[in-house]
N, C-alpha and C. Protein backbone atom coordinates (compact mmCIF):
# COMPACT_ATOMS: atom_id res chain seq x y z
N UNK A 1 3.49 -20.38 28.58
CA UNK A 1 3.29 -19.50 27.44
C UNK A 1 4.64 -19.30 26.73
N UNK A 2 4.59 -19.50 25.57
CA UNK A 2 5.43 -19.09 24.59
C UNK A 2 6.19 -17.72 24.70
N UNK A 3 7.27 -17.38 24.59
CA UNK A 3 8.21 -16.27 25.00
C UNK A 3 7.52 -15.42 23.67
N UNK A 4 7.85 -16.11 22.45
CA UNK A 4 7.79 -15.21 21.22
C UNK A 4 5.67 -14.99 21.26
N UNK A 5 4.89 -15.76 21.82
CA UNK A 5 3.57 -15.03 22.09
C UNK A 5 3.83 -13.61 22.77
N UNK A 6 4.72 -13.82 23.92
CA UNK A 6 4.67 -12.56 24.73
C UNK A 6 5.29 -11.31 24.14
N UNK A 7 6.19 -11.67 23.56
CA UNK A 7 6.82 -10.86 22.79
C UNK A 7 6.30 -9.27 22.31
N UNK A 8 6.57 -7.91 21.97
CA UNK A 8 5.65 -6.80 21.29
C UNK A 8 6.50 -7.68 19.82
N UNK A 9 5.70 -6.65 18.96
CA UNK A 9 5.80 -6.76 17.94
C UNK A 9 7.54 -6.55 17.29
N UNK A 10 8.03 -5.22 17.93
CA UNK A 10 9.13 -4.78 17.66
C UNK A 10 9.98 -5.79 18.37
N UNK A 11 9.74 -6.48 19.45
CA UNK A 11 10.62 -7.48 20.04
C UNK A 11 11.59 -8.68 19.00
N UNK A 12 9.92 -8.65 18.19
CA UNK A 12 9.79 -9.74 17.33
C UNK A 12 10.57 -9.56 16.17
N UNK A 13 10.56 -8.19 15.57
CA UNK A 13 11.42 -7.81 14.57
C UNK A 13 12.70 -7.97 15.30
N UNK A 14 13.21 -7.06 15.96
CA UNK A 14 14.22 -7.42 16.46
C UNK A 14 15.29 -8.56 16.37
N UNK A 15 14.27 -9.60 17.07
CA UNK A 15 15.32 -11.16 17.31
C UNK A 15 15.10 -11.33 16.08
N UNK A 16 14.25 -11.49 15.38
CA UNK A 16 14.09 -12.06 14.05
C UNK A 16 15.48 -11.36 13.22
N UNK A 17 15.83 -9.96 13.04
CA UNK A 17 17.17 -9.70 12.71
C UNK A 17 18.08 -9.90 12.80
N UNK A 18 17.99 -10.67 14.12
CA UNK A 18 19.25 -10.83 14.55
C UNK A 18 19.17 -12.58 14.86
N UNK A 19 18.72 -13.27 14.31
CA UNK A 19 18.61 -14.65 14.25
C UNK A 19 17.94 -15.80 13.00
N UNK A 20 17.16 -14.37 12.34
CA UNK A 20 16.45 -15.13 11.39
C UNK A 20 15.91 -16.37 11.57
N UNK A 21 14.57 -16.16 12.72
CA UNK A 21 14.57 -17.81 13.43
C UNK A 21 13.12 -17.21 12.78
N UNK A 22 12.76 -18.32 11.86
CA UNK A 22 11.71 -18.73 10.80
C UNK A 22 9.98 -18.52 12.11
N UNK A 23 10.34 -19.31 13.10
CA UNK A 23 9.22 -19.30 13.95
C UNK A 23 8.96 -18.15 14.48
N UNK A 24 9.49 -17.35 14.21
CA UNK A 24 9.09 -15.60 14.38
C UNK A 24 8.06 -15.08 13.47
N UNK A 25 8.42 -15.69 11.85
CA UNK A 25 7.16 -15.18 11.27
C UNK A 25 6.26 -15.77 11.79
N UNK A 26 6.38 -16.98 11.86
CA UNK A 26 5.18 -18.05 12.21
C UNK A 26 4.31 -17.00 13.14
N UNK A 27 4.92 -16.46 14.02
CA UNK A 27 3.99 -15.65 14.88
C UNK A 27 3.35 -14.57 15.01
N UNK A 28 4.10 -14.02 13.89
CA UNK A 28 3.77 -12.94 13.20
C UNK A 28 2.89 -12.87 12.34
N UNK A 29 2.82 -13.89 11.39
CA UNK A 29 1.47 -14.51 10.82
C UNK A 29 0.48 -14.89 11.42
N UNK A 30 0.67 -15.38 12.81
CA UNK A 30 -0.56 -16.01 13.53
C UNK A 30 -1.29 -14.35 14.04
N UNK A 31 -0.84 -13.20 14.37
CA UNK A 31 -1.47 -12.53 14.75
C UNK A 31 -1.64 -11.04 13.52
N UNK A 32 -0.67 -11.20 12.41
CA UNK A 32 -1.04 -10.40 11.71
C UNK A 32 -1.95 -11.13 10.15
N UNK A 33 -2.13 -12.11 9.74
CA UNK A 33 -2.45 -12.50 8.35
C UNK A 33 -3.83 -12.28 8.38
N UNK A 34 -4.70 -12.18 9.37
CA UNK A 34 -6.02 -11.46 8.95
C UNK A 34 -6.17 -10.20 8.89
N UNK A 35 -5.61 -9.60 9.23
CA UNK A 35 -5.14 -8.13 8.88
C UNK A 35 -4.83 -7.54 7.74
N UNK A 36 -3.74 -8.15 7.36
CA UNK A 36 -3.29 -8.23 5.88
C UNK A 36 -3.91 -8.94 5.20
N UNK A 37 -4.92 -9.89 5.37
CA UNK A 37 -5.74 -10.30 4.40
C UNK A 37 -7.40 -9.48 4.24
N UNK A 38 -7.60 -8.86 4.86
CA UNK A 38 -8.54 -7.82 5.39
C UNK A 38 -8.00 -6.66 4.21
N UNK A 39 -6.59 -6.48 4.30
CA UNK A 39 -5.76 -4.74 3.57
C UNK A 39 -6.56 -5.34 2.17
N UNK A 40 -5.69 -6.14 2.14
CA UNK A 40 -5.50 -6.72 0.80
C UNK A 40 -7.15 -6.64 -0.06
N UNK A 41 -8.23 -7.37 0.40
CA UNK A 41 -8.95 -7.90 -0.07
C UNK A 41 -10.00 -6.44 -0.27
N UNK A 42 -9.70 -5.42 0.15
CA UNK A 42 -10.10 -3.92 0.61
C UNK A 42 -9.65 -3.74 -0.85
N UNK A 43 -8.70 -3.35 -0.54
CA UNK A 43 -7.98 -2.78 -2.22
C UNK A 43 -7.47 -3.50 -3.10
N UNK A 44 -7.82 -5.16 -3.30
CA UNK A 44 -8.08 -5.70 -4.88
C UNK A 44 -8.94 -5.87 -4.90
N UNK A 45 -10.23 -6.47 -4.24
CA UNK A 45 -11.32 -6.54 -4.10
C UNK A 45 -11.89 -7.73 -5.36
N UNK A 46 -10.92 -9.10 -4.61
CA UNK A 46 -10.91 -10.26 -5.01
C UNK A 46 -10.59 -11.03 -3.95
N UNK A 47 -11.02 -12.25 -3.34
CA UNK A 47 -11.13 -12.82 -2.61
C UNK A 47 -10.22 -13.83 -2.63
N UNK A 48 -9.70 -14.59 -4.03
CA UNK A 48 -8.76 -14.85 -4.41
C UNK A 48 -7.30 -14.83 -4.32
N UNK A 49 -7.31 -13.61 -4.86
CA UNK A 49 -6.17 -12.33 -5.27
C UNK A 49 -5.71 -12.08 -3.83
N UNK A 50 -6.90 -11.87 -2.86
CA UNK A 50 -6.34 -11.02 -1.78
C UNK A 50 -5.72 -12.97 -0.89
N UNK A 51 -6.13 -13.68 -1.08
CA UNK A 51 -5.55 -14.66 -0.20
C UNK A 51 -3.80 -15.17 -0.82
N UNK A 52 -3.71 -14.85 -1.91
CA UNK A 52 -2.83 -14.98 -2.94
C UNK A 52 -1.83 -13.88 -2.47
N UNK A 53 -2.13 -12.25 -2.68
CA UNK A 53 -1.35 -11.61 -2.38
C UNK A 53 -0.60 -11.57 -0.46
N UNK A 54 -1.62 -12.27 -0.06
CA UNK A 54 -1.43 -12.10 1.53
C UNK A 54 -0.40 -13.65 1.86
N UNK A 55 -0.77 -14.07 1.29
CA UNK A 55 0.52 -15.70 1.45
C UNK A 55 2.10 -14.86 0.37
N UNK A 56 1.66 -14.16 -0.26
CA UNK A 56 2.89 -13.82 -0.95
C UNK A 56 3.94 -12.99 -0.05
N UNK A 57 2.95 -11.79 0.62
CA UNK A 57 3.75 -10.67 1.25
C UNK A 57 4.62 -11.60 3.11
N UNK A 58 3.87 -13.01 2.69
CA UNK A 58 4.20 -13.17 4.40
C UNK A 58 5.59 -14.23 3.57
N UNK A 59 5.58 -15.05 2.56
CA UNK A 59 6.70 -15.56 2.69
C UNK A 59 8.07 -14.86 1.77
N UNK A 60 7.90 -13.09 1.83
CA UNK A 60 9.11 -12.34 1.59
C UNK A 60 9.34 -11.18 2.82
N UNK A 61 8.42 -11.95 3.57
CA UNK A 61 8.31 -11.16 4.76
C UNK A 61 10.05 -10.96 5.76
N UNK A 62 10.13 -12.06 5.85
CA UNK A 62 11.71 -12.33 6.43
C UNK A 62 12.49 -11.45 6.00
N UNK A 63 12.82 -11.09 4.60
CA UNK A 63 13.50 -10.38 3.75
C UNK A 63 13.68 -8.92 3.74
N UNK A 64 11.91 -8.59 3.94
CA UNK A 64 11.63 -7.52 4.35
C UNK A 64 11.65 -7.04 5.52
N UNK A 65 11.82 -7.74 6.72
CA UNK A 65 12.23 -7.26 7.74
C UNK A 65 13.87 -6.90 7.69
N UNK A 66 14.75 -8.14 7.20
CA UNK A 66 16.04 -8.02 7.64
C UNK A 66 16.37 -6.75 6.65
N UNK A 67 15.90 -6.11 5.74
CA UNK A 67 16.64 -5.06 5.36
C UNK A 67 15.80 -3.90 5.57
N UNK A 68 14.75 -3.58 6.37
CA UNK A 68 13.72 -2.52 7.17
C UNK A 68 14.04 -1.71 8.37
N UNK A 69 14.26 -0.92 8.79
CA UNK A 69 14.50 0.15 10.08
C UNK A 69 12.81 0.17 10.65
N UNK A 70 12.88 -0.51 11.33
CA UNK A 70 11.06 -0.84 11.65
C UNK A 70 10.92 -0.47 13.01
N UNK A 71 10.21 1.32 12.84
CA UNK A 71 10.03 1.84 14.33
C UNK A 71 8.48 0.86 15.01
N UNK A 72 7.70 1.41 13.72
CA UNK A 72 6.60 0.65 14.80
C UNK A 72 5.56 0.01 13.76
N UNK A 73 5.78 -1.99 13.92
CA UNK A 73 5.45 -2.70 13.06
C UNK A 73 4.28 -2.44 12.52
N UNK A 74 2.89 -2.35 12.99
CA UNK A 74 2.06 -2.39 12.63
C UNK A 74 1.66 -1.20 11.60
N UNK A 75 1.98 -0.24 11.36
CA UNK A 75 1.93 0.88 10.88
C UNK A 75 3.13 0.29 9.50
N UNK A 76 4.45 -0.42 9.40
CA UNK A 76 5.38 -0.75 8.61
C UNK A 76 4.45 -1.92 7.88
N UNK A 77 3.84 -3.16 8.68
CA UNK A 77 3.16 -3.71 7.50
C UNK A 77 2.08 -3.37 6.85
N UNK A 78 1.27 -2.27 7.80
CA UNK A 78 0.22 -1.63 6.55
C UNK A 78 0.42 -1.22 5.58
N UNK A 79 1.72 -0.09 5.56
CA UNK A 79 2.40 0.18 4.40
C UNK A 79 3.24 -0.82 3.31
N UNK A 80 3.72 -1.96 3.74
CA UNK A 80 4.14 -3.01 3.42
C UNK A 80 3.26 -3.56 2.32
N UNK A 81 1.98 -3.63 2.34
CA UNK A 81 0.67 -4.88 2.31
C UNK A 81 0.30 -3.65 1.04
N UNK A 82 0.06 -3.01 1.59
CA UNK A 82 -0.99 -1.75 0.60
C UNK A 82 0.27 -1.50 -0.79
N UNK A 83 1.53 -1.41 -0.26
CA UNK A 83 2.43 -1.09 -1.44
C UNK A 83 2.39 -1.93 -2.19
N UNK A 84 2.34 -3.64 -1.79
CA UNK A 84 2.07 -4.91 -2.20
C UNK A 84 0.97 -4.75 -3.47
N UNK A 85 -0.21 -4.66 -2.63
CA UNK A 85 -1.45 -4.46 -4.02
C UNK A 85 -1.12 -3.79 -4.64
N UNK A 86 -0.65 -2.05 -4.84
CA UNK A 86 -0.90 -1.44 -5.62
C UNK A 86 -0.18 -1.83 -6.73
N UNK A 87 1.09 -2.80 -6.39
CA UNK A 87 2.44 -3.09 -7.57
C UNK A 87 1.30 -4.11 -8.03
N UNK A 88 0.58 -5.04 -7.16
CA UNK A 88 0.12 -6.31 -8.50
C UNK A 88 -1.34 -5.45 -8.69
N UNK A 89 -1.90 -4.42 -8.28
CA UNK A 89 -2.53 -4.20 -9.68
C UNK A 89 -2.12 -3.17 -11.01
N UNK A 90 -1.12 -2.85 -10.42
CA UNK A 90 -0.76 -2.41 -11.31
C UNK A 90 0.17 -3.20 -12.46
N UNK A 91 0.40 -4.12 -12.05
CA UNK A 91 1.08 -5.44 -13.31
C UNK A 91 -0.62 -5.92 -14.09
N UNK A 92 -1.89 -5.68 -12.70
CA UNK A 92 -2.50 -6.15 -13.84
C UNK A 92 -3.08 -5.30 -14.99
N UNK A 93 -3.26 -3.82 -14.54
CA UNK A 93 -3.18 -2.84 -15.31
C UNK A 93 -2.63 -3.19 -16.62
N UNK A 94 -1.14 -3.74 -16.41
CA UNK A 94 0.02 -3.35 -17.32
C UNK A 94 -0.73 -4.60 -18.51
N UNK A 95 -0.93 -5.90 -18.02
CA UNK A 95 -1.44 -6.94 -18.67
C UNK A 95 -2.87 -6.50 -19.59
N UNK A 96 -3.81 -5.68 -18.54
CA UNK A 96 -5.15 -5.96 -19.61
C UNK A 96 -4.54 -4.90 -20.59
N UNK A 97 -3.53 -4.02 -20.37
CA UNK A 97 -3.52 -3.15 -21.78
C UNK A 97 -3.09 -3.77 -22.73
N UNK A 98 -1.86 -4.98 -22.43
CA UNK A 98 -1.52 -5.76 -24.02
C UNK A 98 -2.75 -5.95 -24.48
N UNK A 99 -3.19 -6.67 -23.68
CA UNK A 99 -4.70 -7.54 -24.24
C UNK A 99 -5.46 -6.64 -24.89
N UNK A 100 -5.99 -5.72 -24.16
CA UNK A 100 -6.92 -4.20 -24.65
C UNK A 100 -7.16 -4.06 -26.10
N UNK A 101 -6.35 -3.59 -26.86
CA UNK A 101 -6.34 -2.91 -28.21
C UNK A 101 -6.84 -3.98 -28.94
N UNK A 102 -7.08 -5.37 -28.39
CA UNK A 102 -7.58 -6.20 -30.07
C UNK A 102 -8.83 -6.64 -29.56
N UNK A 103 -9.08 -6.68 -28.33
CA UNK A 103 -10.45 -6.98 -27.85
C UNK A 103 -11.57 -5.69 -27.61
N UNK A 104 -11.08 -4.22 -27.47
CA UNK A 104 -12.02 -2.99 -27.17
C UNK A 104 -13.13 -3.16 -28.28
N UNK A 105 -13.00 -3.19 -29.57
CA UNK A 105 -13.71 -2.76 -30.30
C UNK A 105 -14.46 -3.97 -31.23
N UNK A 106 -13.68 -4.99 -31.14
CA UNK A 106 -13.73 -6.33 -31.59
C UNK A 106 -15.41 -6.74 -31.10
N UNK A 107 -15.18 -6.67 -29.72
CA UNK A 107 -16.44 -7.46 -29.40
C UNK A 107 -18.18 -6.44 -29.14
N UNK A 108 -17.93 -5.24 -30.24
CA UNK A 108 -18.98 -4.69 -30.64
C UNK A 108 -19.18 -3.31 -29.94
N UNK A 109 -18.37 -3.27 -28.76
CA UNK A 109 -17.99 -2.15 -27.97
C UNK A 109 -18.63 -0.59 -28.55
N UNK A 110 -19.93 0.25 -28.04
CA UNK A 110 -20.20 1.25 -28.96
C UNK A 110 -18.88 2.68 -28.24
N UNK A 111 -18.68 3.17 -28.91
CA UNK A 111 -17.91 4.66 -28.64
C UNK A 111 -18.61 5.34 -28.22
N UNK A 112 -18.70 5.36 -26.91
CA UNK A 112 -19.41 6.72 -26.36
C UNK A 112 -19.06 7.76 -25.80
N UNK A 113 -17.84 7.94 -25.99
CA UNK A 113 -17.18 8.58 -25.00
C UNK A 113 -16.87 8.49 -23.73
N UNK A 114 -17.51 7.69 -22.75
CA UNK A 114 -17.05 7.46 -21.85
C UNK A 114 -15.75 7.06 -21.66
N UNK A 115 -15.48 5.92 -22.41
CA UNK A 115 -14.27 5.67 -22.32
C UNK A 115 -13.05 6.42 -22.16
N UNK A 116 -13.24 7.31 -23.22
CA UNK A 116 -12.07 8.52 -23.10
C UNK A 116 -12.08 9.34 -21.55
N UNK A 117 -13.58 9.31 -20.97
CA UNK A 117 -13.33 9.82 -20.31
C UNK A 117 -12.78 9.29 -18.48
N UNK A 118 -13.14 8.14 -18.79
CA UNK A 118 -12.67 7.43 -17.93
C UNK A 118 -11.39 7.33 -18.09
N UNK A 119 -10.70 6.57 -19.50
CA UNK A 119 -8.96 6.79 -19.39
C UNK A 119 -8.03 8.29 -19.09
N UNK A 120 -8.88 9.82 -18.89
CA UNK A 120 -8.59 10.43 -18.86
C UNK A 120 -8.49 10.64 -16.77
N UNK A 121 -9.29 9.59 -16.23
CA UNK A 121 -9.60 9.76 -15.00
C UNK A 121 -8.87 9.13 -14.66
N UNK A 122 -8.27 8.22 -15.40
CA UNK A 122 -7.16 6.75 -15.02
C UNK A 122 -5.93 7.33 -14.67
N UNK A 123 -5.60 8.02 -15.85
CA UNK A 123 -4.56 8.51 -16.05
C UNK A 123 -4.13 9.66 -15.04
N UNK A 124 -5.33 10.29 -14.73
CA UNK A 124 -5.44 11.67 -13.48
C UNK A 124 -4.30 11.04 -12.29
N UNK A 125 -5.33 9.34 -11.49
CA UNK A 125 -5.38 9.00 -11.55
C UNK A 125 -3.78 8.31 -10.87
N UNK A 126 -2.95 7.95 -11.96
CA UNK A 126 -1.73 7.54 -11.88
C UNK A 126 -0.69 8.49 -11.85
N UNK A 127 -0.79 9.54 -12.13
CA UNK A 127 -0.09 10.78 -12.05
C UNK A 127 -0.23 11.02 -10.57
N UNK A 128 -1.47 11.13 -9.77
CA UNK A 128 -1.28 11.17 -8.50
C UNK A 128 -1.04 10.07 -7.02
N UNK A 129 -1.20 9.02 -7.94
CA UNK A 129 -0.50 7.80 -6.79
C UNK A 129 1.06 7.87 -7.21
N UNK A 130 1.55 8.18 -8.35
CA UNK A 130 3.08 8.26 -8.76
C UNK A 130 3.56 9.35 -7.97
N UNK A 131 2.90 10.38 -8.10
CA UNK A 131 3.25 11.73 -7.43
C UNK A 131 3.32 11.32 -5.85
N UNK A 132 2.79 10.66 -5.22
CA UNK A 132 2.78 9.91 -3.92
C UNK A 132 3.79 9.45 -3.95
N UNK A 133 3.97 8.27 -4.73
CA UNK A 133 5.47 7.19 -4.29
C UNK A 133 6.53 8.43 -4.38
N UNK A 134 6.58 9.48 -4.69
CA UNK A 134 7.81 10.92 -4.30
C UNK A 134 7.92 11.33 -3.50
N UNK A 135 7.26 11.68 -2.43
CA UNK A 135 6.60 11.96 -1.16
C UNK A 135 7.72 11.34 0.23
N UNK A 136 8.05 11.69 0.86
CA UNK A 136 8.57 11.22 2.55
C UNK A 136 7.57 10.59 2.37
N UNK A 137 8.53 8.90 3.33
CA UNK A 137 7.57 8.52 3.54
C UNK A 137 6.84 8.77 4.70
N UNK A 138 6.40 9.46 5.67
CA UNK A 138 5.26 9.73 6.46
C UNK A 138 4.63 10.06 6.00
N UNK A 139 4.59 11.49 5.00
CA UNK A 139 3.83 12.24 3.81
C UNK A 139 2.92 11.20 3.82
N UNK A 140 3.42 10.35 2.05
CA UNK A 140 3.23 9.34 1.67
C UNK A 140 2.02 8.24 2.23
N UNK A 141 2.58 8.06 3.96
CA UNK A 141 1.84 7.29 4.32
C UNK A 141 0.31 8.11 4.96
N UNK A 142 0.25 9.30 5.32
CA UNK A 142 -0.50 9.67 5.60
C UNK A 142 -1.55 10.29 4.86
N UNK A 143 -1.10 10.68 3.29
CA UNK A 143 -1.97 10.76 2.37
C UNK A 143 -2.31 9.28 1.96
N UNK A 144 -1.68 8.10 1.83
CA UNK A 144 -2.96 7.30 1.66
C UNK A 144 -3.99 6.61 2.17
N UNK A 145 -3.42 7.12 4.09
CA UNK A 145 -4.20 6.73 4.73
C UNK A 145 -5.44 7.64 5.05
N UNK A 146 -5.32 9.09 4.61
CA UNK A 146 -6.55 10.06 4.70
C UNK A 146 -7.32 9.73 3.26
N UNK A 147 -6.62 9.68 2.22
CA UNK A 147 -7.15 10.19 1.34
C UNK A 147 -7.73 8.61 0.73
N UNK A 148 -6.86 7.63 0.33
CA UNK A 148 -7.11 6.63 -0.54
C UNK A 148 -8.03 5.32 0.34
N UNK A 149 -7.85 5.39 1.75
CA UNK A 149 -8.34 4.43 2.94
C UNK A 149 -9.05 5.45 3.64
N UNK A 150 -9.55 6.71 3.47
CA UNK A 150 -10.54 7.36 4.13
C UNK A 150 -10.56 7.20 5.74
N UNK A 151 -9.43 7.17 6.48
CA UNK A 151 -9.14 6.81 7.48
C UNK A 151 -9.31 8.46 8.24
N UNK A 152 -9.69 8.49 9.47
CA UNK A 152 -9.31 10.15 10.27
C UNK A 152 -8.31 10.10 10.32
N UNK A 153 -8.15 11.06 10.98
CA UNK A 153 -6.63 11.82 11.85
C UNK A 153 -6.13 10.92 12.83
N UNK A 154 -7.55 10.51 13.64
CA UNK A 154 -7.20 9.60 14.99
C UNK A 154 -7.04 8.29 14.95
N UNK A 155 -7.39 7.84 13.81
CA UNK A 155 -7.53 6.51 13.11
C UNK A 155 -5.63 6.47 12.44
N UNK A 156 -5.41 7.69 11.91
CA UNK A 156 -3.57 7.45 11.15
C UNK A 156 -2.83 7.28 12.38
N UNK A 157 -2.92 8.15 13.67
CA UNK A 157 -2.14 8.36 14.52
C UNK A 157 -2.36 7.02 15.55
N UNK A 158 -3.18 6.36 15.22
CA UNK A 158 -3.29 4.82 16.00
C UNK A 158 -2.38 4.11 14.91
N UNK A 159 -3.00 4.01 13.55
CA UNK A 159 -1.86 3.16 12.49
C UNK A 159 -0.32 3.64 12.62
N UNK A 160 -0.07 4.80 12.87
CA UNK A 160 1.66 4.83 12.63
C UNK A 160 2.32 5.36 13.38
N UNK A 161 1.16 5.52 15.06
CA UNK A 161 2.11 5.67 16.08
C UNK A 161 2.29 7.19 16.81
N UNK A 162 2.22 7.88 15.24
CA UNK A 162 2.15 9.54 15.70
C UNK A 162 1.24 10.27 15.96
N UNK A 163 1.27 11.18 16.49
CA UNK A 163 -0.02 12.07 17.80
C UNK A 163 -0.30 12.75 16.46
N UNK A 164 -1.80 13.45 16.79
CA UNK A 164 -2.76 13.44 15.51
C UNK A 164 -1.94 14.86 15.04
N UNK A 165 -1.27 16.19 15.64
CA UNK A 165 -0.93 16.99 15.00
C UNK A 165 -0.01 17.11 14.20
N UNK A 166 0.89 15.86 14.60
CA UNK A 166 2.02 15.61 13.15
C UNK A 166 1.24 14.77 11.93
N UNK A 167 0.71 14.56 12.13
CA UNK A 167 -0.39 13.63 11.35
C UNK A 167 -1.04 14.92 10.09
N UNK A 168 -1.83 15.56 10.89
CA UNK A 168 -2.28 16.78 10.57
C UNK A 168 -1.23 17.69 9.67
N UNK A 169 0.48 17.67 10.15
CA UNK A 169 1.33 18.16 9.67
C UNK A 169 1.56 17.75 8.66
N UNK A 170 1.86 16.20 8.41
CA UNK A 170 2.26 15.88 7.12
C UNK A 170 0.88 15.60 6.11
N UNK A 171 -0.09 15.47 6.34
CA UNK A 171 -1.41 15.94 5.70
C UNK A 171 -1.22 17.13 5.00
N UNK A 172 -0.80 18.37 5.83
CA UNK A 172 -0.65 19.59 5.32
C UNK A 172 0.37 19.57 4.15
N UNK A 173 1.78 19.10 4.58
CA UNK A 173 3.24 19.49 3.96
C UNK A 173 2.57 18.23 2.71
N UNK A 174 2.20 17.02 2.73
CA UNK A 174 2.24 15.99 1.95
C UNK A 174 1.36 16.99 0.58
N UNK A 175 -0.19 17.29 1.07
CA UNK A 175 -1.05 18.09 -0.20
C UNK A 175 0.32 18.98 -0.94
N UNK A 176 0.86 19.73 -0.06
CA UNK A 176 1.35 21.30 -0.92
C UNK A 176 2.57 20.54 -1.23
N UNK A 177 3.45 19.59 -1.28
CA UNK A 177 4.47 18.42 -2.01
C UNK A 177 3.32 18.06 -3.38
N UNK A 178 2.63 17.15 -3.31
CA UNK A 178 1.59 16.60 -4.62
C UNK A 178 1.14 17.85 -5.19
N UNK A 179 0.84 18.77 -5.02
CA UNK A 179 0.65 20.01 -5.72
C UNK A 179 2.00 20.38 -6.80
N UNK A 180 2.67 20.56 -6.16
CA UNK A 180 4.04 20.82 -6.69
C UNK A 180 4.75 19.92 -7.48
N UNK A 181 4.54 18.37 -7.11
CA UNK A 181 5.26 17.47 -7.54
C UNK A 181 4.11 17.12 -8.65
N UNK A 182 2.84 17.41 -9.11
CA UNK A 182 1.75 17.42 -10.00
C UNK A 182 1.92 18.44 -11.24
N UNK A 183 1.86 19.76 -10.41
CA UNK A 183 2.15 20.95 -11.24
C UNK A 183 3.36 20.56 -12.26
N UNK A 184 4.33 20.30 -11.59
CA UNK A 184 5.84 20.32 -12.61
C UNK A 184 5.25 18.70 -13.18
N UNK A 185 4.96 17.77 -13.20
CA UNK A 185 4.82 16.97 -13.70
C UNK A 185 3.98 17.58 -15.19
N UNK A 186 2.59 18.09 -15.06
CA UNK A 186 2.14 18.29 -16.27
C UNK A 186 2.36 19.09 -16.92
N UNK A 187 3.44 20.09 -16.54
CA UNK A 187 4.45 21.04 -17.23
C UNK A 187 5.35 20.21 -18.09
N UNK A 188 5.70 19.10 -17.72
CA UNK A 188 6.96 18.58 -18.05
C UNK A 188 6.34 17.44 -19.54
N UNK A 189 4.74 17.25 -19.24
CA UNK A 189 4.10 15.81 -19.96
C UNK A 189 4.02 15.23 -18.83
């Protein structure tokens, strides 16, 4: 048997820091890329996209380890993978809006208001995943694993390692942070 099979995960980060020996991802891919292709395909919800984004995050993966403080991997690439999507949909966000303004109304589109009210939900929306990326990251990670991945308590504290009442803690401290970091936001615009 292969040393780097036997290996934990953190083993793996480890030597990999300290050797940058390529066949580390290799193994790392062999036991994490359905996983991350699983995250992925969850929250773009393209089959495509998600095989696309999941070959992307594994060959800057190296990179991302050697400059990472990585207590406990599996919990670091969930957060890794999920931060991944949200940046490319949000580039694609950024794209259909060039496009948007000459095609909305062009192709017969009636005004019903919905629209407004949906860009008003969008926008809700992005104010509170922004208000997130402000957040510690445990906060951070534990509001999107309650709130945006509908995950339990016992379900976060398996993903990132910590016993369910700190879990519970930064659940607590993370809401009354997004409250605050929301409030002054729409004070401010």
């Amino acid at each position: 048997m292969n040393t780097l099979e036997s290996a934990s995960d953190e083993e793996l980060v480890r030597l990999y820091q300290s050797n940058n020996d390529q066949e580390i991802i290799g193994t790392i891919y062999t036991r994490y890329s359905h996983l991350v292709f699983g995250a992925c395909l969850k929250k773009l919800q393209d089959k495509e996209m998600a095989k696309d984004e999941t070959m992307q995050i594994f060959e800057r993966l190296g990179q991302a380890i050697a400059k990472s403080d990585i207590q406990k991997f599996n919990a670091w690439i969930y957060s890794l993978t999920n931060n991944a999507c949200i940046t490319r949909l949000r580039k694609l966000q950024a794209e259909q809006k060039h496009i948007s303004p000459w095609t909305d109304k062009a192709d017969g589109e009636i005004d019903d208001g919905y629209s407004e009210v949906q860009n008003e939900t969008e926008l809700q929306e992005q104010k509170v995943r922004w208000a997130v990326t402000q957040l510690a990251t445990e906060q951070a990670d534990c509001i999107r694993l309650f709130y945006f991945d509908n995950k339990s308590y016992k379900e976060i504290a398996h993903i990132t390692g910590m016993i369910e009442g700190l879990v519970k803690s930064h659940l607590q401290n993370g809401k009354r942070n997004l409250k605050i970091l929301l409030s002054s936001k729409s004070n401010n615009g």
